[in-house]
N, C-alpha and C. Protein backbone atom coordinates (compact mmCIF):
# COMPACT_ATOMS: atom_id res chain seq x y z
N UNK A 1 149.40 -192.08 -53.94
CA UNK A 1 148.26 -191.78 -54.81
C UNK A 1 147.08 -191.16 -54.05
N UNK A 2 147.33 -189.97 -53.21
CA UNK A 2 146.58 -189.53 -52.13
C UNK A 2 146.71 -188.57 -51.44
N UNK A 3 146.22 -187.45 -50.90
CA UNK A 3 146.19 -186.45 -50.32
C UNK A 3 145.47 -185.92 -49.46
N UNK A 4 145.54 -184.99 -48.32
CA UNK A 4 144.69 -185.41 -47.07
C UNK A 4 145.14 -183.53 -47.13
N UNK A 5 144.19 -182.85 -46.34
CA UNK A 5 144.57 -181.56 -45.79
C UNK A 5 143.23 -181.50 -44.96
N UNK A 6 143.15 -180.69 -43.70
CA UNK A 6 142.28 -180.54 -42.53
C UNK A 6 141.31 -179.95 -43.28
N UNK A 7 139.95 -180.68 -42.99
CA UNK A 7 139.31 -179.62 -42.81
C UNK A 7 137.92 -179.65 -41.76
N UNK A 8 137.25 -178.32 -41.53
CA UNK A 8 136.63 -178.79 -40.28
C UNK A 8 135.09 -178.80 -40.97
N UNK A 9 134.77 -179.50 -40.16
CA UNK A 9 133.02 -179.91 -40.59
C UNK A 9 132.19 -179.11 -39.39
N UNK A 10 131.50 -178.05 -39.52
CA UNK A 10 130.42 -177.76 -38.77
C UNK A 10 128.86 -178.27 -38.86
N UNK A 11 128.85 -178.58 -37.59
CA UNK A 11 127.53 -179.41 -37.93
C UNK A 11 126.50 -178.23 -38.09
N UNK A 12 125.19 -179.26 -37.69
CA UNK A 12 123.92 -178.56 -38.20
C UNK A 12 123.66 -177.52 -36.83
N UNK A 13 123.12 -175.99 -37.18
CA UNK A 13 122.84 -175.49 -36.34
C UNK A 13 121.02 -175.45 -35.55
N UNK A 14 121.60 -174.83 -34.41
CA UNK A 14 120.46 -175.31 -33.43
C UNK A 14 118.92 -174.35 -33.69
N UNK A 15 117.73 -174.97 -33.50
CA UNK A 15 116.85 -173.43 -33.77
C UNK A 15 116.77 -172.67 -32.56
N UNK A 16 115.98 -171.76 -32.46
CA UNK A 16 116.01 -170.86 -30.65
C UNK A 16 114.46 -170.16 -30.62
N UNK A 17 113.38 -171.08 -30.28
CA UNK A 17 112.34 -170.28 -30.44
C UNK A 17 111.59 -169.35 -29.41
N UNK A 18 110.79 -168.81 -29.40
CA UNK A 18 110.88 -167.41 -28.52
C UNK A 18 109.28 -166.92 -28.78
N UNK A 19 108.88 -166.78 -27.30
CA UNK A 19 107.54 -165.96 -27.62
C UNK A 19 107.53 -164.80 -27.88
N UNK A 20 107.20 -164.09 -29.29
CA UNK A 20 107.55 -162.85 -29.57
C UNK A 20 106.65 -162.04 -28.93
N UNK A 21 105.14 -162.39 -29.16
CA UNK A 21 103.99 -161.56 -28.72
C UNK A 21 102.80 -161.91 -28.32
N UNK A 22 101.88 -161.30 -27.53
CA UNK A 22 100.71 -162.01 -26.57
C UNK A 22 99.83 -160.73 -26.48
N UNK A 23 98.47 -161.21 -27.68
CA UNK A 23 97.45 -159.99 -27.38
C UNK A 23 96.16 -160.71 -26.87
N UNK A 24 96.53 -159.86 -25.55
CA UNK A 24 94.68 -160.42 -24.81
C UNK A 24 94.02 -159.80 -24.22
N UNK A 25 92.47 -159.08 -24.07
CA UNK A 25 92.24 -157.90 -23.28
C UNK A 25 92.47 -158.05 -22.15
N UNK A 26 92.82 -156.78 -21.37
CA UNK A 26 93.07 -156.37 -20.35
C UNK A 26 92.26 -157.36 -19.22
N UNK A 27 90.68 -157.39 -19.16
CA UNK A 27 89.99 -158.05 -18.73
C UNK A 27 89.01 -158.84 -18.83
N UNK A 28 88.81 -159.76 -18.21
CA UNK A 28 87.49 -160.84 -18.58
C UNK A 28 86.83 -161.38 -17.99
N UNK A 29 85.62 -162.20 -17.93
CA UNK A 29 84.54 -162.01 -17.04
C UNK A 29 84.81 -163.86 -16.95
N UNK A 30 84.97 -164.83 -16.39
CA UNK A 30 84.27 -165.94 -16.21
C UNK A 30 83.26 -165.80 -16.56
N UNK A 31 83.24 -167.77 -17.06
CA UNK A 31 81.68 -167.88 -17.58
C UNK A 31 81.57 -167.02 -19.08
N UNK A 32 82.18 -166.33 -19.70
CA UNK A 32 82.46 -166.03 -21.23
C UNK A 32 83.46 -166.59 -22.15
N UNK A 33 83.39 -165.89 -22.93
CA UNK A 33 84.56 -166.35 -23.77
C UNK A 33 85.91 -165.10 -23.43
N UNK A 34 87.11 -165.66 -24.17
CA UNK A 34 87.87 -165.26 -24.36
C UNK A 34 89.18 -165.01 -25.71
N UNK A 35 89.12 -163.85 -26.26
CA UNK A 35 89.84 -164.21 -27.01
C UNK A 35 91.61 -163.64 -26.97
N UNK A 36 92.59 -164.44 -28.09
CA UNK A 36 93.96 -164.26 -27.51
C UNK A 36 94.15 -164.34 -29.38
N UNK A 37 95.36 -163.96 -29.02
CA UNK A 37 96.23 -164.48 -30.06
C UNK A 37 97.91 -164.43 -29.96
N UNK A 38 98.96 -165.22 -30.47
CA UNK A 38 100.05 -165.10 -29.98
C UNK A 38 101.09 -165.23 -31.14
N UNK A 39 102.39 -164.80 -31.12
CA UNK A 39 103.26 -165.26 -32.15
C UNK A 39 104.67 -165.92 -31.47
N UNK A 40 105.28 -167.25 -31.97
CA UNK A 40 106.44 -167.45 -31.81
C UNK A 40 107.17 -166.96 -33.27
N UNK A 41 108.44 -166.84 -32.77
CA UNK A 41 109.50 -166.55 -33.78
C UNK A 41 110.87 -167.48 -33.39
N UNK A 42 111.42 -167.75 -34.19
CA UNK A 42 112.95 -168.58 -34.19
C UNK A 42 113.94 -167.74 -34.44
N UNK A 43 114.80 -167.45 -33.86
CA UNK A 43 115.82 -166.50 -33.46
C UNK A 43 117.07 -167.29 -33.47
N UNK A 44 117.19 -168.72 -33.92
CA UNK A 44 118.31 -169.49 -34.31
C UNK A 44 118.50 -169.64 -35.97
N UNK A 45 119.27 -170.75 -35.73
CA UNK A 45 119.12 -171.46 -37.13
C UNK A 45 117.84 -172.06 -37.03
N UNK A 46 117.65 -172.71 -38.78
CA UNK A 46 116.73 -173.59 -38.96
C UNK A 46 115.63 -174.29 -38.49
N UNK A 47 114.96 -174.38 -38.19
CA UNK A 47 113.60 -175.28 -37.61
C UNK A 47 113.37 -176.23 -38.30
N UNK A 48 112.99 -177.59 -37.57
CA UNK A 48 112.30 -178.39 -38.55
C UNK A 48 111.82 -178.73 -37.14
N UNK A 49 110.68 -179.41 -37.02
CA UNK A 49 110.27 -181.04 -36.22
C UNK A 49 108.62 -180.29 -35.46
N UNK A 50 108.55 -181.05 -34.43
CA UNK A 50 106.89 -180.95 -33.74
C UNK A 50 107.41 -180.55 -32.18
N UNK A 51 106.68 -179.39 -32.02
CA UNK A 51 106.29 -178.85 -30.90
C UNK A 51 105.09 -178.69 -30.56
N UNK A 52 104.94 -178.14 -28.52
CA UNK A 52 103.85 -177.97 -28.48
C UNK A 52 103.75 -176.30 -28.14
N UNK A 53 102.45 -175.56 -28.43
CA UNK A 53 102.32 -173.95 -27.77
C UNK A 53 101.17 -174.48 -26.59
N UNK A 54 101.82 -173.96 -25.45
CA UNK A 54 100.09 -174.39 -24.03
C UNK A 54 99.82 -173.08 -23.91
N UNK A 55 98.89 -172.68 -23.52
CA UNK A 55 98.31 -171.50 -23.18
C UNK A 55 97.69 -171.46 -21.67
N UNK A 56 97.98 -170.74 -20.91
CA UNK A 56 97.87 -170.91 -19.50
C UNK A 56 96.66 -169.48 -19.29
N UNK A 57 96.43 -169.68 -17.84
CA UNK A 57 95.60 -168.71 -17.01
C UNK A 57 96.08 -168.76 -15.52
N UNK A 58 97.32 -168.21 -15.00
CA UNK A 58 97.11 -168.24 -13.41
C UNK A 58 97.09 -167.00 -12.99
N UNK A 59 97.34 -167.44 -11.93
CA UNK A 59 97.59 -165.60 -10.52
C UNK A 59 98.80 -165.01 -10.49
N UNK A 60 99.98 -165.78 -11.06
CA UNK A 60 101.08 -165.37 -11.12
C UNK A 60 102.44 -165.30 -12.43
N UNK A 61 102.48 -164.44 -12.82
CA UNK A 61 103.76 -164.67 -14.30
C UNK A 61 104.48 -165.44 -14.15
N UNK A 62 105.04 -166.20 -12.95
CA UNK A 62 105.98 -167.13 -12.87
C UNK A 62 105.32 -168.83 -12.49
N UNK A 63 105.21 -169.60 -13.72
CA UNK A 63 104.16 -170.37 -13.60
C UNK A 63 104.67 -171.35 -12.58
N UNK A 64 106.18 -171.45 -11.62
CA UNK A 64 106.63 -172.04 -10.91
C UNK A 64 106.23 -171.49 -9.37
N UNK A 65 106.08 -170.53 -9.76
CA UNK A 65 105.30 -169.59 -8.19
C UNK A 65 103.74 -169.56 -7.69
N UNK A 66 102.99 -169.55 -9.23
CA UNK A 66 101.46 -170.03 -9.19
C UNK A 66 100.74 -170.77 -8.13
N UNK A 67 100.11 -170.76 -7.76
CA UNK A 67 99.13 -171.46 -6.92
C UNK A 67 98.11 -171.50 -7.46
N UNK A 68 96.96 -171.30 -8.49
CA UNK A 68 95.88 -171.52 -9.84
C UNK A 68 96.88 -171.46 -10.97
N UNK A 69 96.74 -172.87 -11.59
CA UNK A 69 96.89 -172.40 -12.93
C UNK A 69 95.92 -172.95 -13.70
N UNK A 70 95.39 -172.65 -15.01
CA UNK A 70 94.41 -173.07 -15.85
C UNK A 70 94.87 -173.50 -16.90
N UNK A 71 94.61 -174.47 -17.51
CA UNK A 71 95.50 -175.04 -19.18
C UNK A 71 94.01 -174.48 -19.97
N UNK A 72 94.28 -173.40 -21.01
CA UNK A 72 93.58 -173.25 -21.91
C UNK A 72 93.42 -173.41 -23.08
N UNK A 73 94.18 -173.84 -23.58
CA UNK A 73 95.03 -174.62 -24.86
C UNK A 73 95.80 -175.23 -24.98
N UNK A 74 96.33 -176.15 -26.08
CA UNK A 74 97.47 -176.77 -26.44
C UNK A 74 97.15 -176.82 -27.81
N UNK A 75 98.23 -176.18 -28.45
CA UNK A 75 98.31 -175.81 -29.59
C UNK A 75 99.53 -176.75 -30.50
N UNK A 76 99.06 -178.13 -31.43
CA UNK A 76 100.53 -178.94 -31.68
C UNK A 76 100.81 -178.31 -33.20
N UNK A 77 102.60 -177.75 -33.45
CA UNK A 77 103.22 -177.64 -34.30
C UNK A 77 103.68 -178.32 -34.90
N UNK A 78 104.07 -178.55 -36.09
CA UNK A 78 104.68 -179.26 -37.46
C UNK A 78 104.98 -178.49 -38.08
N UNK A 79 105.84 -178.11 -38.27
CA UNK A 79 106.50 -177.36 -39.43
C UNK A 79 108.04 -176.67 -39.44
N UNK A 80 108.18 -176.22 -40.05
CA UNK A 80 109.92 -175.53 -40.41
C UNK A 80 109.47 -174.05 -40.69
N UNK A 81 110.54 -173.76 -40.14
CA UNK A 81 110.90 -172.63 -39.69
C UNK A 81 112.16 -171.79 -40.03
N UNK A 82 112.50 -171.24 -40.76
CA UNK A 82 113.65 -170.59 -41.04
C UNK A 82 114.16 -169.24 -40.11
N UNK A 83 115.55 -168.91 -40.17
CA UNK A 83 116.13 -167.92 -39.06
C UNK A 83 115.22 -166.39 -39.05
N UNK A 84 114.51 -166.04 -38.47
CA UNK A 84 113.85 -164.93 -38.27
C UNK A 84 112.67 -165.46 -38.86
N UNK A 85 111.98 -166.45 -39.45
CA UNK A 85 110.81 -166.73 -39.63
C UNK A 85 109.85 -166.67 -38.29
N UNK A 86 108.61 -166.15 -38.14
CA UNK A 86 107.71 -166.70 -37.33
C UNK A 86 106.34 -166.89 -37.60
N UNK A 87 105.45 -167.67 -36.72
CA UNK A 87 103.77 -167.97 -36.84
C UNK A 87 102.89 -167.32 -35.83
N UNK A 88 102.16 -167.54 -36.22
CA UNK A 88 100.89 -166.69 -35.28
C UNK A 88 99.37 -167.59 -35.18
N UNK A 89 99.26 -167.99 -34.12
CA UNK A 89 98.00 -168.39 -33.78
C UNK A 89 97.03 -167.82 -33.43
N UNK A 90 95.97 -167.74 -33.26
CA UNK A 90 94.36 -167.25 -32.91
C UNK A 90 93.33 -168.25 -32.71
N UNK A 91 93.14 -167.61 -31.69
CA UNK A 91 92.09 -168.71 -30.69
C UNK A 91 90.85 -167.83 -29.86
N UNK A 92 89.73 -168.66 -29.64
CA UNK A 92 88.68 -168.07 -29.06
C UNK A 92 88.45 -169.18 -27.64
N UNK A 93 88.62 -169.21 -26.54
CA UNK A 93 87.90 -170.32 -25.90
C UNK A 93 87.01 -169.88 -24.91
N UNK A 94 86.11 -170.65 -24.14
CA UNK A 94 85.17 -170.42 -23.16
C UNK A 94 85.30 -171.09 -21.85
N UNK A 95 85.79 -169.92 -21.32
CA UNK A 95 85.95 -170.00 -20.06
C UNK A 95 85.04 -170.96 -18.79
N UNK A 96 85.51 -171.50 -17.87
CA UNK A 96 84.40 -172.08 -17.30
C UNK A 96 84.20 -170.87 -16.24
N UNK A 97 82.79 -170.99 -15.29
CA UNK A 97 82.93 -170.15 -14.73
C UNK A 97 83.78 -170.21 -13.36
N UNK A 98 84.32 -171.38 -12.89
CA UNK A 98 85.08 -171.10 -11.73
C UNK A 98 86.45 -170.95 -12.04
N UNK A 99 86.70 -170.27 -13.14
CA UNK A 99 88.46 -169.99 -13.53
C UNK A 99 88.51 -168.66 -12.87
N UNK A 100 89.53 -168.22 -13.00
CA UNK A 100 90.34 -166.80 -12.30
C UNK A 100 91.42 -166.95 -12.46
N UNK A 101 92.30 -165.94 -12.52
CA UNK A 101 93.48 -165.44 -12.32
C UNK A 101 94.04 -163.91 -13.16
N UNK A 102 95.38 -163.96 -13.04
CA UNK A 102 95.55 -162.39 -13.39
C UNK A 102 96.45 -162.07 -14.70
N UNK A 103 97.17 -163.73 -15.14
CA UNK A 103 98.11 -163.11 -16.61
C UNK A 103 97.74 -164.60 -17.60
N UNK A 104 98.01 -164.12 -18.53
CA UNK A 104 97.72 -164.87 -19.76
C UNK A 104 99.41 -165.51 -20.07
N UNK A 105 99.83 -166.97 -20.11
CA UNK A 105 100.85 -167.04 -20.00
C UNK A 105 100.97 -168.08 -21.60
N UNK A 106 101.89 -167.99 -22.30
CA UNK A 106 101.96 -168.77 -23.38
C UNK A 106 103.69 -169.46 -23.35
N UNK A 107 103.63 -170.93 -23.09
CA UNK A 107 104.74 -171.76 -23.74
C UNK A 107 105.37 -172.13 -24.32
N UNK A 108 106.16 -172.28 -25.62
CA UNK A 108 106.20 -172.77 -26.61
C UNK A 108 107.51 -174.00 -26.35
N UNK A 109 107.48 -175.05 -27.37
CA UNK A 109 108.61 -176.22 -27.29
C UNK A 109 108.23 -176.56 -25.81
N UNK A 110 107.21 -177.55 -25.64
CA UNK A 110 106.63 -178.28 -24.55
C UNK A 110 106.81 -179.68 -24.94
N UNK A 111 107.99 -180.19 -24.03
CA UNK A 111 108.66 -181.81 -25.07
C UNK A 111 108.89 -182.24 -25.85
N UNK A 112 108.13 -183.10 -26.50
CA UNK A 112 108.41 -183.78 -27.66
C UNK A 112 110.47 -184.06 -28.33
N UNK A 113 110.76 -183.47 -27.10
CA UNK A 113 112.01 -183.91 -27.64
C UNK A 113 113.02 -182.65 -28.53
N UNK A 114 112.01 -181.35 -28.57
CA UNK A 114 112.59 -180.51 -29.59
C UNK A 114 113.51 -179.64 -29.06
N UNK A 115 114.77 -179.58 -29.60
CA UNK A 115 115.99 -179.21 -29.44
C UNK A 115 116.20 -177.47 -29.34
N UNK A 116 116.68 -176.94 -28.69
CA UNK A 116 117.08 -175.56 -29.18
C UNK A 116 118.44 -174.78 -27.83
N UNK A 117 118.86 -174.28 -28.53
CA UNK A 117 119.58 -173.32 -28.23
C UNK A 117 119.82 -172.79 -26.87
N UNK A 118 118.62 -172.30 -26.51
CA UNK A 118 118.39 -172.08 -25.31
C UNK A 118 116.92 -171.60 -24.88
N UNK A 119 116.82 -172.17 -23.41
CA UNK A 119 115.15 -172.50 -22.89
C UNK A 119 114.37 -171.52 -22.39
N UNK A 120 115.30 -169.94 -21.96
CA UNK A 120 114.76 -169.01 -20.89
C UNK A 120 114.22 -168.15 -21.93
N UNK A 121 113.40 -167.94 -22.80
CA UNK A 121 112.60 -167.35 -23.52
C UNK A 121 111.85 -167.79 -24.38
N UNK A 122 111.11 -168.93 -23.64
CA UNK A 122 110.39 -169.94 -24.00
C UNK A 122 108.70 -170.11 -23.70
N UNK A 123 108.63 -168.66 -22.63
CA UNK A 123 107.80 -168.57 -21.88
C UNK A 123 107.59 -166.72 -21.79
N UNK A 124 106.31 -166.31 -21.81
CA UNK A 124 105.88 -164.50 -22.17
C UNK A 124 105.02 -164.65 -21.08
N UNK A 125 104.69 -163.60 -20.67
CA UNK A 125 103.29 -163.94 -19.23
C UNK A 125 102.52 -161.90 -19.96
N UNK A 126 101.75 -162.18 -20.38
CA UNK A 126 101.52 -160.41 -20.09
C UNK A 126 99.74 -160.88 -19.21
N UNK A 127 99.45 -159.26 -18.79
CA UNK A 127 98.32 -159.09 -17.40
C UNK A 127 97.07 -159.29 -18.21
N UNK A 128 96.10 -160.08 -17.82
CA UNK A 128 94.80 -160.21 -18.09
C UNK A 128 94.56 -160.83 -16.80
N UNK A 129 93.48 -160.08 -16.31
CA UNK A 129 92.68 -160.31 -15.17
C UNK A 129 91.42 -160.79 -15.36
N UNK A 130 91.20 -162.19 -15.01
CA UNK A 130 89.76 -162.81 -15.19
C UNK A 130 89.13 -162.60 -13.39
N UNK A 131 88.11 -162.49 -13.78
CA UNK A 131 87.31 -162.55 -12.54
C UNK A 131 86.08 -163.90 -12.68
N UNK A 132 85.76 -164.13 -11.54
CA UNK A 132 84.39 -164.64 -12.00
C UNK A 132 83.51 -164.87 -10.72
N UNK A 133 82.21 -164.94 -11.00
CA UNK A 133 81.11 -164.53 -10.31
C UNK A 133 80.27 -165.65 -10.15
N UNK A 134 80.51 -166.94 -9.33
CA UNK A 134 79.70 -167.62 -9.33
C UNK A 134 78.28 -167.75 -8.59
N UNK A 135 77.31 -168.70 -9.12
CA UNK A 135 75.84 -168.26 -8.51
C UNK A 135 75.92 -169.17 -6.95
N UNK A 136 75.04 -168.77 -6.41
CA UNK A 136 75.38 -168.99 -5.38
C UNK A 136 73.64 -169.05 -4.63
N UNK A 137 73.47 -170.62 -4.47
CA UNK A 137 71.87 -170.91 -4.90
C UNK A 137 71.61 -171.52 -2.57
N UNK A 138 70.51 -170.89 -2.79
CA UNK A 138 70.29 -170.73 -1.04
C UNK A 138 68.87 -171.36 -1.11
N UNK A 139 68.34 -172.06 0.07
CA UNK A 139 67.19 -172.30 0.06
C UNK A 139 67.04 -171.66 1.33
N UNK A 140 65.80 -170.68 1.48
CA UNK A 140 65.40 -169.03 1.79
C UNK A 140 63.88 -169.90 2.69
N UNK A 141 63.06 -170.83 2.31
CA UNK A 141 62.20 -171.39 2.76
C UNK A 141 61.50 -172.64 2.71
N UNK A 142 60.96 -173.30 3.85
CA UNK A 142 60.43 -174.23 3.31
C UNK A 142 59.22 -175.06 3.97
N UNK A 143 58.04 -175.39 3.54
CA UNK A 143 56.58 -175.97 4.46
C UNK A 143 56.30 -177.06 4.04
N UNK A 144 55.81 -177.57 4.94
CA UNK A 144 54.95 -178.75 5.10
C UNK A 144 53.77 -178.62 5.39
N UNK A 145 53.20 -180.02 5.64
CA UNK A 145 51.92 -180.38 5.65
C UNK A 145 51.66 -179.64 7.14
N UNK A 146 50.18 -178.55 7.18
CA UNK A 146 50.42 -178.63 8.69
C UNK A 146 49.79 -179.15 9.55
N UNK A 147 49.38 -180.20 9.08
CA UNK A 147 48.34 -181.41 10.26
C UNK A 147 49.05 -182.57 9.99
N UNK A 148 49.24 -183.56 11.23
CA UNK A 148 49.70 -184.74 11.19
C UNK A 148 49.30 -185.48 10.34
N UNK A 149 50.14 -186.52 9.30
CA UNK A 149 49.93 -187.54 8.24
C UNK A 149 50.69 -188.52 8.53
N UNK A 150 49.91 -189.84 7.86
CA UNK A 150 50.41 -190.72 8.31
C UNK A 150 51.33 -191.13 7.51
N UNK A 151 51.94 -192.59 7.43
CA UNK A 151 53.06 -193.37 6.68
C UNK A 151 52.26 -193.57 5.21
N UNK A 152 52.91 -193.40 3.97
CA UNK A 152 52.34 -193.84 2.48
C UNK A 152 51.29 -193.14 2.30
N UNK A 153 50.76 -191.98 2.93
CA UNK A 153 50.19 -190.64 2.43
C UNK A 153 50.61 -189.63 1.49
N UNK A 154 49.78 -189.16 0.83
CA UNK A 154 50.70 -188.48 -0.38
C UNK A 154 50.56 -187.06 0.86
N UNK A 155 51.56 -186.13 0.39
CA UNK A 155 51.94 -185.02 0.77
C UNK A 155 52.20 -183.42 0.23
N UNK A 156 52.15 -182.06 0.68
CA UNK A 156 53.12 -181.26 -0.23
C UNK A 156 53.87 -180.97 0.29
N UNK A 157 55.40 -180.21 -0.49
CA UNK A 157 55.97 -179.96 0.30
C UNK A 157 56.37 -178.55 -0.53
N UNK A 158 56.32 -177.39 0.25
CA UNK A 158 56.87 -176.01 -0.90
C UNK A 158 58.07 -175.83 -0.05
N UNK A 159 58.76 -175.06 -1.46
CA UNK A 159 60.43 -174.39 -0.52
C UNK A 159 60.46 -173.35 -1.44
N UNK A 160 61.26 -172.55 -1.35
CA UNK A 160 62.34 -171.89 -2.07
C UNK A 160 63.43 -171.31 -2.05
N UNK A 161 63.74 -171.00 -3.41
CA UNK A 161 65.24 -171.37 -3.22
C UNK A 161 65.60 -169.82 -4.35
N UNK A 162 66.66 -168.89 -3.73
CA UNK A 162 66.90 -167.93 -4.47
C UNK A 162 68.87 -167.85 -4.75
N UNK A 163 69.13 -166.97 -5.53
CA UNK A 163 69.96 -167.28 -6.04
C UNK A 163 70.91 -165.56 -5.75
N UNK A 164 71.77 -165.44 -4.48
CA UNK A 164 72.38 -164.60 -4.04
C UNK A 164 74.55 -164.76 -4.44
N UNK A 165 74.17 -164.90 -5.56
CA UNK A 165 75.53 -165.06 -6.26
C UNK A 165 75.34 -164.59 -7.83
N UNK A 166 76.40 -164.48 -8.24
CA UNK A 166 75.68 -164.30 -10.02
C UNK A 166 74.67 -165.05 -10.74
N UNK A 167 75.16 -164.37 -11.96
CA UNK A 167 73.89 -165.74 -12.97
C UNK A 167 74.64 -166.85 -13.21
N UNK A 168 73.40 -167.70 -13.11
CA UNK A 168 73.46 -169.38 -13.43
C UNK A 168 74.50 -169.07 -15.33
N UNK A 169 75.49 -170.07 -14.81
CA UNK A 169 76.46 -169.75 -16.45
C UNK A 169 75.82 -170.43 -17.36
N UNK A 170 75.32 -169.97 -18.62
CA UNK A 170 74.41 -169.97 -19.88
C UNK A 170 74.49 -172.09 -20.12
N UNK A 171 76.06 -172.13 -19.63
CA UNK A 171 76.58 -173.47 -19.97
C UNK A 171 75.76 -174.57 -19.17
N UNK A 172 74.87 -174.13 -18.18
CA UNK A 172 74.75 -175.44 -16.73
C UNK A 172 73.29 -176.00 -17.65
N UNK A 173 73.38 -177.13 -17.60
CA UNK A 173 72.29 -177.82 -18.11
C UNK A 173 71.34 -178.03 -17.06
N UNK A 174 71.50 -177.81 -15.78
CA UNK A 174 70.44 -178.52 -14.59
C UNK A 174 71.16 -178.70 -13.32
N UNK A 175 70.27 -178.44 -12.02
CA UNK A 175 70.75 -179.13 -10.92
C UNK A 175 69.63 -179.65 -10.27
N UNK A 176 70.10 -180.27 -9.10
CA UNK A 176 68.83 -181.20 -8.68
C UNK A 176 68.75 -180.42 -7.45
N UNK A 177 67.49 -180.38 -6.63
CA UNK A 177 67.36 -180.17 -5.29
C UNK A 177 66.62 -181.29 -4.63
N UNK A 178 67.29 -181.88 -3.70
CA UNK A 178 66.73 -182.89 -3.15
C UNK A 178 65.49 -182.67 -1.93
N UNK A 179 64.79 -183.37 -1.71
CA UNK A 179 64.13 -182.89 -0.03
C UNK A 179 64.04 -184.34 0.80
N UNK A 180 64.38 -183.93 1.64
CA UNK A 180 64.71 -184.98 2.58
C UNK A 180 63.40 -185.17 4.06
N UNK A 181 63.56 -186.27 4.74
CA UNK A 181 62.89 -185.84 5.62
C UNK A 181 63.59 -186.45 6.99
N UNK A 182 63.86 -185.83 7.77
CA UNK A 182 64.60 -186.15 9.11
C UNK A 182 63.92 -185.60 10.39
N UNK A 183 64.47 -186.27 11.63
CA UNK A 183 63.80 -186.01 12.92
C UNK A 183 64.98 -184.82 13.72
N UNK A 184 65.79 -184.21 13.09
CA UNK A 184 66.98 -183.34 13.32
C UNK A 184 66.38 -182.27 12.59
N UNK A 185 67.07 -180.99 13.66
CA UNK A 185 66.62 -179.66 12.86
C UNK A 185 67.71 -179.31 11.98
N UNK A 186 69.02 -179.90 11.86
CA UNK A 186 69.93 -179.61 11.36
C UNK A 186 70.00 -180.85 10.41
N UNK A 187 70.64 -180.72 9.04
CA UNK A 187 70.86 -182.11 7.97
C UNK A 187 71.80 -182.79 8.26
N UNK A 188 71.54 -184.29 8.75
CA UNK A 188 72.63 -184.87 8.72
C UNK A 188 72.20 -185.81 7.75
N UNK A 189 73.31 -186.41 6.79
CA UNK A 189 72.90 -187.02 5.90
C UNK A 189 72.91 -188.74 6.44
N UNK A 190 73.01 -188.67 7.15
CA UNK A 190 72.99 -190.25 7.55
C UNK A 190 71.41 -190.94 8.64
N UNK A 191 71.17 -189.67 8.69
CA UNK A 191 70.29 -189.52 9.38
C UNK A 191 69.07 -189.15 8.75
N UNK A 192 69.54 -188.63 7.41
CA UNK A 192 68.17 -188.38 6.86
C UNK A 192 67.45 -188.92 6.15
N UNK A 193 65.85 -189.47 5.34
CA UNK A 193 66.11 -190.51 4.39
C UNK A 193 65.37 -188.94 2.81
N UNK A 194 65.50 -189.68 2.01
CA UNK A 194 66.21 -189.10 0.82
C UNK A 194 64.18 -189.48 0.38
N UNK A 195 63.23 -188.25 0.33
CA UNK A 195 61.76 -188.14 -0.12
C UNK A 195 61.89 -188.07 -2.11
N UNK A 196 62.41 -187.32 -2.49
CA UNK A 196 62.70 -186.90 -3.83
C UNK A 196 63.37 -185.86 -4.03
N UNK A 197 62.85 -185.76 -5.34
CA UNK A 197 64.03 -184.89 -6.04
C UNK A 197 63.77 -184.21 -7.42
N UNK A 198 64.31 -183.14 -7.53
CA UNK A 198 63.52 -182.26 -8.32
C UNK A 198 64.90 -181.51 -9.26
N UNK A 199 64.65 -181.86 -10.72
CA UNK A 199 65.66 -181.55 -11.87
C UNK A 199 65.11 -180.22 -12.12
C-alpha cells in the first residue's frame, strides 16, 4: 500500500555579495569633511539576515599590507536581498585632522555569521588621497621679571607662542600652555615646579 521513487532535494541556495561601486573625490584635505557613497549587489541566490558595510581610509588597497588604517564607518544591514538586487549607501563624515592615507576602502559581510558563496569580492579599494596639515604651535619667546623678586611676590611673565603648521582644526576646543619655573636652561619636568597655566 506504498510507493517510493528517488527524488533529489536541493537545498537552499547561497547569497554572494559584492562591492559593486565606490564614489569618492579624488582628494581631501584633513580636518574637513568627506563625502562617499557606495553600492553592494548580490550576485547569488537569495539574501536574507544582518551584515556589516566598514568603510576604511589607509595607505594601501590591500588592507592586509596597510600600515594606517582609519575605520570611518560601520554601516549595519537588515534586510533581503534578491539575485541581482542591490543597495546604496551615502554618507558624509568629518575627518579628524591627523588622518591620512591614499584609498577609500569599503567591506561588506563583516561577521555576524553571514553566509555566502564566496569571500574574494567582498572588498573594492578605489584612490582618494587625504592629506592633512597639522598646526604646529612653537613658543618663539619668553620674559621675566628683570630685577630680583622674592618668594610669594606677585610677578609677570610674557611669552609667545606662534603657530608654524596649519590652522588650528575648527573642531579643537582649547589647549593649555603651562609656565613653569626651573633652575635648568633646558625643561626637565621633574625638575621643574609647575607656576600656572593658561586655557
Amino acid at each position: 500500500n506504498f510507493k517510493a521513487r528517488s527524488v533529489s532535494v536541493i537545498g537552499a541556495g547561497i547569497s554572494d555579495l559584492t562591492v559593486n561601486t565606490i564614489n569618492v573625490p579624488p582628494q581631501a584635505t584633513a580636518g574637513g569633511s568627506l563625502s562617499f557613497s557606495y553600492s553592494v549587489k548580490n550576485i547569488g541566490d537569495a539574501a536574507s539576515g544582518q551584515w556589516t558595510d566598514i568603510v576604511y581610509l589607509a595607505d594601501n588597497a590591500d588592507l592586509t599590507k596597510a600600515s594606517k588604517v582609519w575605520t570611518l564607518g560601520k554601516y549595519q544591514q537588515s534586510q533581503q536581498l534578491t539575485t541581482g538586487q542591490s543597495y546604496t549607501v551615502n554618507d558624509t563624515v568629518q575627518l579628524a585632522p591627523s588622518v591620512s592615507g591614499q584609498y577609500l576602502i569599503v567591506k561588506t559581510d563583516y561577521g555576524n555569521g553571514f553566509k555566502e558563496s564566496s569571500y574574494t569580492n567582498n572588498v573594492m579599494a578605489v584612490a582618494c588621497n587625504v592629506t592633512n596639515s597639522p598646526a604646529d604651535l612653537q613658543v618663539t619667546a619668553v620674559s621675566g621679571p628683570a630685577t630680583e623678586i622674592d618668594s610669594g611676590e606677585p610677578t609677570t611673565v610674557t611669552y609667545t607662542v606662534i603657530n608654524n603648521g596649519g590652522a588650528v582644526w575648527s573642531g579643537t576646543r582649547s589647549w593649555v600652555d603651562n609656565i613653569y619655573f626651573s633652575t635648568d636652561p633646558t625643561f626637565i619636568p621633574s625638575r621643574a615646579t609647575l607656576l600656572g597655566m593658561n586655557v
